[in-house]
N, C-alpha and C. Protein backbone atom coordinates (compact mmCIF):
# COMPACT_ATOMS: atom_id res chain seq x y z
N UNK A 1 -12.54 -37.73 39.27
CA UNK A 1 -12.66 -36.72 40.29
C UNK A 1 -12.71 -35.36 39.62
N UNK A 2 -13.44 -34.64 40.66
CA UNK A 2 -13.54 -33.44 39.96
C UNK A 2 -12.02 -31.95 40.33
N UNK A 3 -12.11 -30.62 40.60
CA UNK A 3 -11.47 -30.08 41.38
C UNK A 3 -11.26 -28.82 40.68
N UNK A 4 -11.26 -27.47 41.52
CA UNK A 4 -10.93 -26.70 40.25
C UNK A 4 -10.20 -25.69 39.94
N UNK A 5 -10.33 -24.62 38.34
CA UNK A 5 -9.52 -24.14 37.45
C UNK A 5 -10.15 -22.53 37.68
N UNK A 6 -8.81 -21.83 37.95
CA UNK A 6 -9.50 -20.36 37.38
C UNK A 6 -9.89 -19.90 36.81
N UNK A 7 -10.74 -19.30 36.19
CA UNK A 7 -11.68 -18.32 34.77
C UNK A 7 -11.47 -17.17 34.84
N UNK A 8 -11.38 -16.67 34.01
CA UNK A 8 -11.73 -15.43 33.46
C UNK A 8 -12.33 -14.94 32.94
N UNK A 9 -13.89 -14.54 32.47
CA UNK A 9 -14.85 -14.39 31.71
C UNK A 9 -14.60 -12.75 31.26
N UNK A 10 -13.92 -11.58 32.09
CA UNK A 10 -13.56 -10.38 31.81
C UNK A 10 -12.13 -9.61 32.05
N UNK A 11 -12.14 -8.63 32.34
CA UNK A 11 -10.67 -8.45 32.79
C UNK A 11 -10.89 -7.20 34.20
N UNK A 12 -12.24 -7.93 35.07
CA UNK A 12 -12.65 -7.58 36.07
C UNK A 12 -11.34 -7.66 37.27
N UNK A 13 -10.90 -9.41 37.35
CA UNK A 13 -10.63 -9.76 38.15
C UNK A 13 -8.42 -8.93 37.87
N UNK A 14 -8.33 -8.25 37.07
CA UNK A 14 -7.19 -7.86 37.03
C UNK A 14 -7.26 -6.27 37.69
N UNK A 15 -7.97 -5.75 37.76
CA UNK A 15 -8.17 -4.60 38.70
C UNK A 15 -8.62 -4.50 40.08
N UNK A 16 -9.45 -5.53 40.45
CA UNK A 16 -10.05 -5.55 41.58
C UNK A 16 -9.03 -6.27 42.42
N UNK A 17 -8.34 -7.54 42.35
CA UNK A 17 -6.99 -7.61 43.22
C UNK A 17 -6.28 -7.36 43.11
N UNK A 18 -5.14 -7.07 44.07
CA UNK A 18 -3.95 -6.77 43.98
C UNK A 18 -3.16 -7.66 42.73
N UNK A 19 -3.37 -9.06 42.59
CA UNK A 19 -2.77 -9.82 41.71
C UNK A 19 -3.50 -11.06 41.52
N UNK A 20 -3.82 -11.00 40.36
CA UNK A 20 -5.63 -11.76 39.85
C UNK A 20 -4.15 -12.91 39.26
N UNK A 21 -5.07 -14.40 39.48
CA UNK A 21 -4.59 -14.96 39.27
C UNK A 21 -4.57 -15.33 37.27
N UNK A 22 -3.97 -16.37 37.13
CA UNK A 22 -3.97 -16.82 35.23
C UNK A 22 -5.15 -17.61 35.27
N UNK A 23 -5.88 -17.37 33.80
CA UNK A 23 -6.72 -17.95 34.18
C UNK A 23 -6.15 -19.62 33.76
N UNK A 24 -7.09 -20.60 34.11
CA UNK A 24 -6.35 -22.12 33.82
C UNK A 24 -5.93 -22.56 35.37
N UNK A 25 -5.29 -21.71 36.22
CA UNK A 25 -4.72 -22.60 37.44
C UNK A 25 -5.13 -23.38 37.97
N UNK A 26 -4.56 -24.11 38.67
CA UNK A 26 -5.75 -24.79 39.87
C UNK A 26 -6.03 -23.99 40.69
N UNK A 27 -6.95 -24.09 41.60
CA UNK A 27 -7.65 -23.14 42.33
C UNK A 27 -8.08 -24.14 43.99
N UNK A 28 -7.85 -22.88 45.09
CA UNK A 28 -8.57 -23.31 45.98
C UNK A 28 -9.13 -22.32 46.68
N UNK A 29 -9.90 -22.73 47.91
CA UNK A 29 -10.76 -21.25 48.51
C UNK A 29 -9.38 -20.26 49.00
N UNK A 30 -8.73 -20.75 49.57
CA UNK A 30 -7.97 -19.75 49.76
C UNK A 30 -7.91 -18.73 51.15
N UNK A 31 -9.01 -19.54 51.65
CA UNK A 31 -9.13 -17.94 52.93
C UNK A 31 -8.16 -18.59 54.15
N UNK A 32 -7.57 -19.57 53.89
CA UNK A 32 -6.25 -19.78 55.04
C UNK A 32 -4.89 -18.72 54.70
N UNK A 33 -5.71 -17.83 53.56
CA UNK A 33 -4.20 -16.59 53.47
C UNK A 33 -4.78 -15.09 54.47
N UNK A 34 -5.92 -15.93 55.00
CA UNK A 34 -6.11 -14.58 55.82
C UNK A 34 -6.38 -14.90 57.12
N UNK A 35 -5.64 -16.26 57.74
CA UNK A 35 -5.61 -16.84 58.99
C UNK A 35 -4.96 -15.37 59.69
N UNK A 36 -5.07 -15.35 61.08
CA UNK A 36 -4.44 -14.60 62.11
C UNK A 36 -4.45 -13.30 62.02
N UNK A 37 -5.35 -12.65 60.86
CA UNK A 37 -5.03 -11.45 60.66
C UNK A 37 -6.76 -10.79 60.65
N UNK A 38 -7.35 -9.73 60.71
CA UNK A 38 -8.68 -9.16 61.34
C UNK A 38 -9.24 -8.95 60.04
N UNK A 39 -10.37 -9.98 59.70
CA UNK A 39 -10.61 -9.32 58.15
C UNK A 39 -11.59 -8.05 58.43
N UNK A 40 -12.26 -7.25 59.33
CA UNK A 40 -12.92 -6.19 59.17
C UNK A 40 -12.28 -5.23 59.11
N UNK A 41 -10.65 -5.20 59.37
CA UNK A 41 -9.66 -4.22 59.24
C UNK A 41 -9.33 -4.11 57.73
N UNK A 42 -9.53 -4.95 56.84
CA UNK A 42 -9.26 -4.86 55.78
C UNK A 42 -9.85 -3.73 54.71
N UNK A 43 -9.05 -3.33 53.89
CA UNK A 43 -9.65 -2.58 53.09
C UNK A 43 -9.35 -2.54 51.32
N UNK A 44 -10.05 -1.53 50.63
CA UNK A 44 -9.48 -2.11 49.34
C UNK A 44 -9.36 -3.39 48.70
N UNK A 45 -8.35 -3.45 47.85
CA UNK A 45 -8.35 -4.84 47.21
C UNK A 45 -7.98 -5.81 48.05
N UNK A 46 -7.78 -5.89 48.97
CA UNK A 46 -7.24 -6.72 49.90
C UNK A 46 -8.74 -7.72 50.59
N UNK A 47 -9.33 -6.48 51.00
CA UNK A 47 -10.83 -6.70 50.95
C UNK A 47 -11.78 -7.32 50.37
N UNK A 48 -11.65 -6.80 49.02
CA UNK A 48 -12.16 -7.58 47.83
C UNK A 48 -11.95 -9.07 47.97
N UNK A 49 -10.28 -9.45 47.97
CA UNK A 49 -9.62 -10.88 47.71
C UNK A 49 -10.37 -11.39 48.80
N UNK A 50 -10.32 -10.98 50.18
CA UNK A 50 -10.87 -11.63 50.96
C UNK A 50 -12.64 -11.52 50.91
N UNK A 51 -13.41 -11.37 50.70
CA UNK A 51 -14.48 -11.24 50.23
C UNK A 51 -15.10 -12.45 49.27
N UNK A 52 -14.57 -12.44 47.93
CA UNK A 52 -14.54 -13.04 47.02
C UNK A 52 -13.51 -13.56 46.06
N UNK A 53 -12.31 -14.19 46.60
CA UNK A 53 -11.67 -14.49 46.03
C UNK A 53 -11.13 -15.75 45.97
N UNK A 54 -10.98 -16.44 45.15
CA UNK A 54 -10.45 -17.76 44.99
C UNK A 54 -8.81 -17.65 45.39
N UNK A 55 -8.09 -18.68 45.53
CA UNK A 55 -7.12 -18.42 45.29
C UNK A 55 -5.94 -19.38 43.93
N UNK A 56 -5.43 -18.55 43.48
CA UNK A 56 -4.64 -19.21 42.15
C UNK A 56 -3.54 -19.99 42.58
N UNK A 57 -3.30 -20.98 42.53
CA UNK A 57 -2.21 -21.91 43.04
C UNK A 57 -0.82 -21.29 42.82
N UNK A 58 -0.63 -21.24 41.68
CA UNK A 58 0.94 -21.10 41.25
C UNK A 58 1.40 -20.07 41.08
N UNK A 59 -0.23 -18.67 41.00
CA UNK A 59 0.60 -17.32 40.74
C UNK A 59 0.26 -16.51 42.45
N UNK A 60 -0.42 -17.39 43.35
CA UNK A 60 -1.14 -17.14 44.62
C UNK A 60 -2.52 -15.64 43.88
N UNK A 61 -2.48 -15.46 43.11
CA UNK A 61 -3.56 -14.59 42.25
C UNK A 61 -5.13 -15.02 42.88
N UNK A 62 -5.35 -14.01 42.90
CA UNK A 62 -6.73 -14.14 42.91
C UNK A 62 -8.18 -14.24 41.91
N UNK A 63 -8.94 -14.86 41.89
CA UNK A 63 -10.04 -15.15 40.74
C UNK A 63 -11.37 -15.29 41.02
N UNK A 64 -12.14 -14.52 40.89
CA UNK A 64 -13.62 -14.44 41.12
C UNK A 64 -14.42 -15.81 41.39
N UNK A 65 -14.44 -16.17 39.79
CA UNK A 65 -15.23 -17.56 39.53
C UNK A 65 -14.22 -18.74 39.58
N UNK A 66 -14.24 -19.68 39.54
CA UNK A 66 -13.14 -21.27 38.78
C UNK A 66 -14.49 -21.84 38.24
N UNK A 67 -13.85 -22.66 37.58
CA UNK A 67 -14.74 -23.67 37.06
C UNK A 67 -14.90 -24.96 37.57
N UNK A 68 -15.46 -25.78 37.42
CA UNK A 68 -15.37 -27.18 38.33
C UNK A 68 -15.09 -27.90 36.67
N UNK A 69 -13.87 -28.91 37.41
CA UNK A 69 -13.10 -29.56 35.45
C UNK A 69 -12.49 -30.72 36.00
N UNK A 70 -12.87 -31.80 35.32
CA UNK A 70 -12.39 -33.45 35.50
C UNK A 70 -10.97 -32.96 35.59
N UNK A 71 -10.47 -34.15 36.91
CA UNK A 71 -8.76 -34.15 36.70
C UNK A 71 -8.82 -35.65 37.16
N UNK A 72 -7.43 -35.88 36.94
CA UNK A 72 -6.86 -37.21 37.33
C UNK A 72 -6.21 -37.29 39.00
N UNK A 73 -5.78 -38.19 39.13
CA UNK A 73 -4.93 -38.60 40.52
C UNK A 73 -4.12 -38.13 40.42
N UNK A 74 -3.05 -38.45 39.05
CA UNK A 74 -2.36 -37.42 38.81
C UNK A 74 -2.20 -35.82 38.96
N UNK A 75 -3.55 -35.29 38.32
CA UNK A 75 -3.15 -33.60 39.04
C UNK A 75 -3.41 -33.47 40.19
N UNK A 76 -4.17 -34.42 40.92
CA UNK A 76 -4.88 -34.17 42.15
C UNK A 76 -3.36 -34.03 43.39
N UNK A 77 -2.17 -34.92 42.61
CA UNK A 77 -0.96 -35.00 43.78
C UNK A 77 -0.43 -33.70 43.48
N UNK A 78 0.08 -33.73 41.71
CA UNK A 78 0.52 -32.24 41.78
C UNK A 78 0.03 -30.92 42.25
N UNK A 79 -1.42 -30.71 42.53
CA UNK A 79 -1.81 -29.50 42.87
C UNK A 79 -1.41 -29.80 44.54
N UNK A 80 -1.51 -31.04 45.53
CA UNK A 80 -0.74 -31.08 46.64
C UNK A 80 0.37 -30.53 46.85
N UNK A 81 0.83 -30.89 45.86
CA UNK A 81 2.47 -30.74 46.25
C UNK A 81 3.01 -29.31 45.82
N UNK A 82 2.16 -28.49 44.74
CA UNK A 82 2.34 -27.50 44.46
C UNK A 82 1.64 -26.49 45.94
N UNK A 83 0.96 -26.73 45.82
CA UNK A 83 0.21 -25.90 47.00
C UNK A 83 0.90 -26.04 48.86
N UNK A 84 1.63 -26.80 48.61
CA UNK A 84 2.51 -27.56 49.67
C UNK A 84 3.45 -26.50 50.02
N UNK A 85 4.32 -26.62 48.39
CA UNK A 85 5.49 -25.75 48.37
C UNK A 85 5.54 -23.96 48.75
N UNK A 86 3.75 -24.04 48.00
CA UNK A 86 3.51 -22.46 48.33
C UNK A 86 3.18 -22.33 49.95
N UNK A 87 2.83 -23.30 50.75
CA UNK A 87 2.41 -23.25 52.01
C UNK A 87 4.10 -22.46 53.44
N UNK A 88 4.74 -23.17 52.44
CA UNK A 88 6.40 -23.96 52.93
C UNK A 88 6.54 -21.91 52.52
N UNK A 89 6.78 -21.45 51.13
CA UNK A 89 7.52 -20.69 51.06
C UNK A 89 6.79 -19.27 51.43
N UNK A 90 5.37 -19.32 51.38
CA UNK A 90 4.30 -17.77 51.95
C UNK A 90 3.52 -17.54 52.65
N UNK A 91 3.65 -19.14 53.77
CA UNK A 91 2.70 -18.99 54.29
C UNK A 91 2.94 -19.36 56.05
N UNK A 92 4.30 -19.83 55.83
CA UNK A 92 4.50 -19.98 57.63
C UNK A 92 4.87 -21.81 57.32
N UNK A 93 4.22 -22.56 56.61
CA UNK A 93 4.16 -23.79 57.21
C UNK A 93 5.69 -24.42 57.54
N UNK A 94 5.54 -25.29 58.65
CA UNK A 94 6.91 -25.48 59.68
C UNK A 94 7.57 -26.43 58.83
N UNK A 95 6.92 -27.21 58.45
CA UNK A 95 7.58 -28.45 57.16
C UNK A 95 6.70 -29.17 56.58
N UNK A 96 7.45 -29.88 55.45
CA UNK A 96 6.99 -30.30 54.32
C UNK A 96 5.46 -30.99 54.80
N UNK A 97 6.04 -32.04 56.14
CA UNK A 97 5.10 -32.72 56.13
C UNK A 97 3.70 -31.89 56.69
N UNK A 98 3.82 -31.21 57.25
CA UNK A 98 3.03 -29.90 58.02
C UNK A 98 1.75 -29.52 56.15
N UNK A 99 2.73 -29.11 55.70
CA UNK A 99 2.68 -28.28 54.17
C UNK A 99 1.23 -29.29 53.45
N UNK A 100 2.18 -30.82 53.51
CA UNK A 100 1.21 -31.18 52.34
C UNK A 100 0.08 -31.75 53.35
N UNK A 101 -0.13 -32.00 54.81
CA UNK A 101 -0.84 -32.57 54.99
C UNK A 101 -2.30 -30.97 55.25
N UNK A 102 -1.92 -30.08 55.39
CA UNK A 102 -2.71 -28.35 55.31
C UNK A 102 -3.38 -28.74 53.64
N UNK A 103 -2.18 -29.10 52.87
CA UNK A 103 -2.58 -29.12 51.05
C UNK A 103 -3.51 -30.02 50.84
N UNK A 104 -3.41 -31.05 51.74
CA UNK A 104 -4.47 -32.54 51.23
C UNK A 104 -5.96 -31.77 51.76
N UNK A 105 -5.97 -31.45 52.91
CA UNK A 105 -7.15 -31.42 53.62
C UNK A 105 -7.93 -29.43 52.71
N UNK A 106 -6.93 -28.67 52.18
CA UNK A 106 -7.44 -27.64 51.39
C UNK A 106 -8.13 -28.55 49.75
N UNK A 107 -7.26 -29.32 49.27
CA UNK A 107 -7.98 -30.21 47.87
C UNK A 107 -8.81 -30.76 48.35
N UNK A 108 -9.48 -31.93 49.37
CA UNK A 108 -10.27 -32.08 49.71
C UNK A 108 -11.39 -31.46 49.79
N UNK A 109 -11.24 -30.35 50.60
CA UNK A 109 -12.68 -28.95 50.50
C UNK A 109 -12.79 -29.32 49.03
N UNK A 110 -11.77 -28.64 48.20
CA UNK A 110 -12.33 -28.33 46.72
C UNK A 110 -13.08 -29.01 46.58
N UNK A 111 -12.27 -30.51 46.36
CA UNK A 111 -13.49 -31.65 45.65
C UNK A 111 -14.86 -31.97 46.34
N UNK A 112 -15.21 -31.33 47.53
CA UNK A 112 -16.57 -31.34 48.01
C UNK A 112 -17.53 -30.14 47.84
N UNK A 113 -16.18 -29.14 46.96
CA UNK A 113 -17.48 -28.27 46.44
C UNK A 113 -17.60 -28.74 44.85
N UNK A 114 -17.07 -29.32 44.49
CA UNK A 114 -17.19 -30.21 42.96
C UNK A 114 -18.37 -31.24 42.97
N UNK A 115 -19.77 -31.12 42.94
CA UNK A 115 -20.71 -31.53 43.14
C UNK A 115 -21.57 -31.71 41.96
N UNK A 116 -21.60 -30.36 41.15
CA UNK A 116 -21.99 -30.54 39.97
C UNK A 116 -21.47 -30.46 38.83
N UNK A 117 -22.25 -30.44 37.60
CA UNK A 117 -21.71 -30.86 36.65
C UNK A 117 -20.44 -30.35 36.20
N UNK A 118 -19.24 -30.74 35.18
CA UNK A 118 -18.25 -30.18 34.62
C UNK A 118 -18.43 -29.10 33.88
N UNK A 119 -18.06 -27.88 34.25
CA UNK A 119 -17.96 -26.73 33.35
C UNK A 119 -19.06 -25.35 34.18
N UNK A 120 -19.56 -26.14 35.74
CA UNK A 120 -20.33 -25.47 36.36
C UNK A 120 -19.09 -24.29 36.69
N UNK A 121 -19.71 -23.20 37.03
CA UNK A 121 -18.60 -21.81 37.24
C UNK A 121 -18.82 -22.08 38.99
N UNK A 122 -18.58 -21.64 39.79
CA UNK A 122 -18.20 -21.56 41.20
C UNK A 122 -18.19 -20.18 41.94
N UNK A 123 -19.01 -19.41 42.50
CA UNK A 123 -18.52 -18.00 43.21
C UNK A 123 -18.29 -18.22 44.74
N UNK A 124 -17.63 -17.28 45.45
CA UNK A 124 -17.63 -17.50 47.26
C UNK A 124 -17.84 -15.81 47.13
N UNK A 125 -18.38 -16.26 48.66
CA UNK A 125 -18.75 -14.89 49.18
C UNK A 125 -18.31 -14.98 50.91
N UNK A 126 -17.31 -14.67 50.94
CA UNK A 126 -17.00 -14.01 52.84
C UNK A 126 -17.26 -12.96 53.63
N UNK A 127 -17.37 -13.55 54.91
CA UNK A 127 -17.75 -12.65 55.90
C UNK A 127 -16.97 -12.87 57.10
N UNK A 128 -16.31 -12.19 57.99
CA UNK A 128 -16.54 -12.63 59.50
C UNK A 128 -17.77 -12.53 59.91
N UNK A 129 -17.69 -13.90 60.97
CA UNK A 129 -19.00 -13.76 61.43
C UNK A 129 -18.52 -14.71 62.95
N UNK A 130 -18.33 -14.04 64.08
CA UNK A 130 -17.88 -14.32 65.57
C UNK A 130 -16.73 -14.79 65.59
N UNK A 131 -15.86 -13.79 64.93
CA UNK A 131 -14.61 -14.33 65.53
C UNK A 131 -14.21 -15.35 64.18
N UNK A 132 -14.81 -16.18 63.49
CA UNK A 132 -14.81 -17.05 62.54
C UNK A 132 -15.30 -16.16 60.78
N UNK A 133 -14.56 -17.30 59.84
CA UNK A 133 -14.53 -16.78 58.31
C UNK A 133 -15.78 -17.61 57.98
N UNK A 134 -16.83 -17.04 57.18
CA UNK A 134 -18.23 -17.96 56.93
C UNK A 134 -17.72 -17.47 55.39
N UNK A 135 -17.96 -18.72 54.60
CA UNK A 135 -17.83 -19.33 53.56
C UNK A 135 -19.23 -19.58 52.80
N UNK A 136 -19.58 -18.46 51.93
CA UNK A 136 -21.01 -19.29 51.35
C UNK A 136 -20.60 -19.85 49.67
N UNK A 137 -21.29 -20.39 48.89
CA UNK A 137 -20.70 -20.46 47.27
C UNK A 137 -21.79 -20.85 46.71
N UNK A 138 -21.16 -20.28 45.79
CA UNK A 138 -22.62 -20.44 44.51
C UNK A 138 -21.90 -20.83 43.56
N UNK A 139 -23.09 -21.72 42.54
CA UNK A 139 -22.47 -22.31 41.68
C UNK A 139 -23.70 -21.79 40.48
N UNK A 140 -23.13 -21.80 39.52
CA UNK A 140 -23.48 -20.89 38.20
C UNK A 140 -23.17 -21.31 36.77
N UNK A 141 -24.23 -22.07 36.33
CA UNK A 141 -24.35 -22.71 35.47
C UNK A 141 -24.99 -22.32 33.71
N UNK A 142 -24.44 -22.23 33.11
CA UNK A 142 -25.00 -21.18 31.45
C UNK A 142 -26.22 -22.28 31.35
N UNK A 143 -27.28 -21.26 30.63
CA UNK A 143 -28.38 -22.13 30.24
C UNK A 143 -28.49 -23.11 29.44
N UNK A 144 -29.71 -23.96 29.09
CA UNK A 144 -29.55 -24.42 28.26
C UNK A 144 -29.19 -24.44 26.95
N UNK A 145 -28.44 -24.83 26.48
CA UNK A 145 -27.40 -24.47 24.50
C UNK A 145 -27.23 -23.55 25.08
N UNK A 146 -26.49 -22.69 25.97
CA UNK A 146 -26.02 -21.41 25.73
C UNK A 146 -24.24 -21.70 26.29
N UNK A 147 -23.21 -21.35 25.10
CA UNK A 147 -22.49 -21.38 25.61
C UNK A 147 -21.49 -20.77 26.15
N UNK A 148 -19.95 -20.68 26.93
CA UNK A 148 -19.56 -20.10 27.76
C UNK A 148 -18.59 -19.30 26.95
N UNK A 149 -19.09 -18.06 26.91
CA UNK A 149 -18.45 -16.79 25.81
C UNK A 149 -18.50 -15.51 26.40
N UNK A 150 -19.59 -14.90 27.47
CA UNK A 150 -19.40 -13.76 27.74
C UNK A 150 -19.63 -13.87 29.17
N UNK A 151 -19.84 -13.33 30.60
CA UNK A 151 -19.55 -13.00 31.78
C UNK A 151 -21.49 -13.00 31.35
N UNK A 152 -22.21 -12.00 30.93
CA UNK A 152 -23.05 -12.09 31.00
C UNK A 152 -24.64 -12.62 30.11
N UNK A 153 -24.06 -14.11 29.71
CA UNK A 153 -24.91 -14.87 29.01
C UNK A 153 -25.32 -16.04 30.08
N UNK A 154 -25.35 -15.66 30.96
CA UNK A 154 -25.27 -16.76 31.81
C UNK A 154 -27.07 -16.40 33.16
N UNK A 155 -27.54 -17.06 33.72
CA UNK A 155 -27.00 -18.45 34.54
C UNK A 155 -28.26 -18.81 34.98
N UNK A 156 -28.18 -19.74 35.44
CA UNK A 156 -28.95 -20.05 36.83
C UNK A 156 -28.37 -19.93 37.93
N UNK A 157 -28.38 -20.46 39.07
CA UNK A 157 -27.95 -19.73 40.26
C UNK A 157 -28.26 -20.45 41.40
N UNK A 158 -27.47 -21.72 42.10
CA UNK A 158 -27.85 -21.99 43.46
C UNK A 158 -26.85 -21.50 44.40
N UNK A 159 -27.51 -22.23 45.47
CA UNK A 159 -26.62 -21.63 46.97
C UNK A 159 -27.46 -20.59 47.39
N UNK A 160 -26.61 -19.84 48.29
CA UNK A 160 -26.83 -19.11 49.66
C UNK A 160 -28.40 -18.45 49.00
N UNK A 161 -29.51 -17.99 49.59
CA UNK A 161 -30.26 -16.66 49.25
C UNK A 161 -30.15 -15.54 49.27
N UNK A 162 -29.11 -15.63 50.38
CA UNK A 162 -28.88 -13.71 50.42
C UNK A 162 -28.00 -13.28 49.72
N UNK A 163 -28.48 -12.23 48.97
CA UNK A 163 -27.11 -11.67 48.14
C UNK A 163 -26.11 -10.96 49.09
N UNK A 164 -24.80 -11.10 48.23
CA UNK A 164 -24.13 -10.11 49.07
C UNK A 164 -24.61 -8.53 49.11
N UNK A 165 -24.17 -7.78 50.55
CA UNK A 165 -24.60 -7.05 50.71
C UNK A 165 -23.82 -5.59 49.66
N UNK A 166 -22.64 -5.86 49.65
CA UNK A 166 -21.87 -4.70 48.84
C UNK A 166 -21.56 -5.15 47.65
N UNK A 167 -21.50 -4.12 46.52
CA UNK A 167 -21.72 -4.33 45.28
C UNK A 167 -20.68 -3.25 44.96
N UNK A 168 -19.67 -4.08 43.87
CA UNK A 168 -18.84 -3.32 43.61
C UNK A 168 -19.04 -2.48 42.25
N UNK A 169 -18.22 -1.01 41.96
CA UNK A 169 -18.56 -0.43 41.28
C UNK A 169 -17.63 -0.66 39.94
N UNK A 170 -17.64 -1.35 39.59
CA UNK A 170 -16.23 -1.84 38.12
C UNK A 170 -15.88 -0.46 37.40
N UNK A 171 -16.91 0.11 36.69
CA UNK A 171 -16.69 1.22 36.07
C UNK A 171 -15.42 1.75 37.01
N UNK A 172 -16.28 2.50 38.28
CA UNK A 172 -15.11 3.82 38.92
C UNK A 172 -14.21 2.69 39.32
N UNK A 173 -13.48 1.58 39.44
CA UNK A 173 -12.62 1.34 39.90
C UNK A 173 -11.40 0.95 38.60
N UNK A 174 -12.21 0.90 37.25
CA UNK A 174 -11.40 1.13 36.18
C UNK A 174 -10.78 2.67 36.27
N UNK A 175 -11.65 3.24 36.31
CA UNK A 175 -11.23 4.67 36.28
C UNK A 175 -10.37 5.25 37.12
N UNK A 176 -10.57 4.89 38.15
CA UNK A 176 -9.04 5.22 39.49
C UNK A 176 -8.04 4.27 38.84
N UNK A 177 -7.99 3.18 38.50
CA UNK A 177 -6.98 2.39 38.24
C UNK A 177 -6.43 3.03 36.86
N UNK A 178 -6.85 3.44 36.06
CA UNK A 178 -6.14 4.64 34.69
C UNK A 178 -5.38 5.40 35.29
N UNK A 179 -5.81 5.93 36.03
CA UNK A 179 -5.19 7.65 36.16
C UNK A 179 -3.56 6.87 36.99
């Protein structure tokens, strides 16, 4: 089975959220951390996370890309049960059993976006769209012999056609984040 791991290809994703996840975690989409609450009210990094952000299991961090990476049955329970506990302690859930059965059916998604090959990178892109969170993802793959060393040696490119519409500015948001 497949399922997946956070990346880091720069040190993008440590400025742009509030709290970028490690890279290595397990990873899931994550947008059940923005149940009940108005994402067009959002702003800032908050924005961002909800926009494009994965979510980091164990540090709840946020991460641009994951990777898609063979696991066993074995991690497949622990990232349940880890993601369970985080459900139980940040997120409202009423009990355990509540917790892991939210955790099974969030790993699940993952492993149905685990489609292609091992070491494929993964992006999401959100929107509201009526009342509802629309989920698109792209998956991003280094060329042929080229291997995975810089953010921009890369890719090919499936999924959605439309690009996202807002484009963030890295530079000025390093630069507010100095001062």
């Amino acid at each position: 089975m497949k399922l997946l791991r956070t990346i880091r290809l720069d040190a993008s994703d440590t400025f742009v959220f509030e709290r970028a996840a490690e890279p290595g975690e397990w990873a899931v989409s994550g947008a059940f951390a923005f149940w009940g609450g108005d994402p067009t009210a959002l702003e800032g990094k908050a924005r961002t996370a909800f926009r494009s952000g994965f979510l980091g299991v164990n540090s709840l961090g946020r991460s641009t890309l994951v990777q898609i990476v063979e696991a066993g049955e074995t991690a497949r329970t622990e990232l349940i049960g880890a993601l369970a506990t985080q459900l139980i302690k940040h997120f409202g859930a009423p009990d355990l059993a509540a917790a892991k059965a939210a955790a099974e059916d969030e790993v699940t998604f993952v492993e149905s976006l685990c489609s292609q090959p091992q070491g494929t990178l993964v992006a999401v892109h959100r929107s509201p769209e009526d009342g509802n969170v629309r989920e698109a993802f792209r998956t991003l793959r280094p060329r042929e012999g080229a291997k995975l060393t810089r953010a921009f040696s890369f890719f090919d490119v499936e999924g959605e056609d439309a690009s996202p519409v807002e484009e963030v500015d890295l530079m000025g948001l390093a630069m507010r984040e100095s001062k």
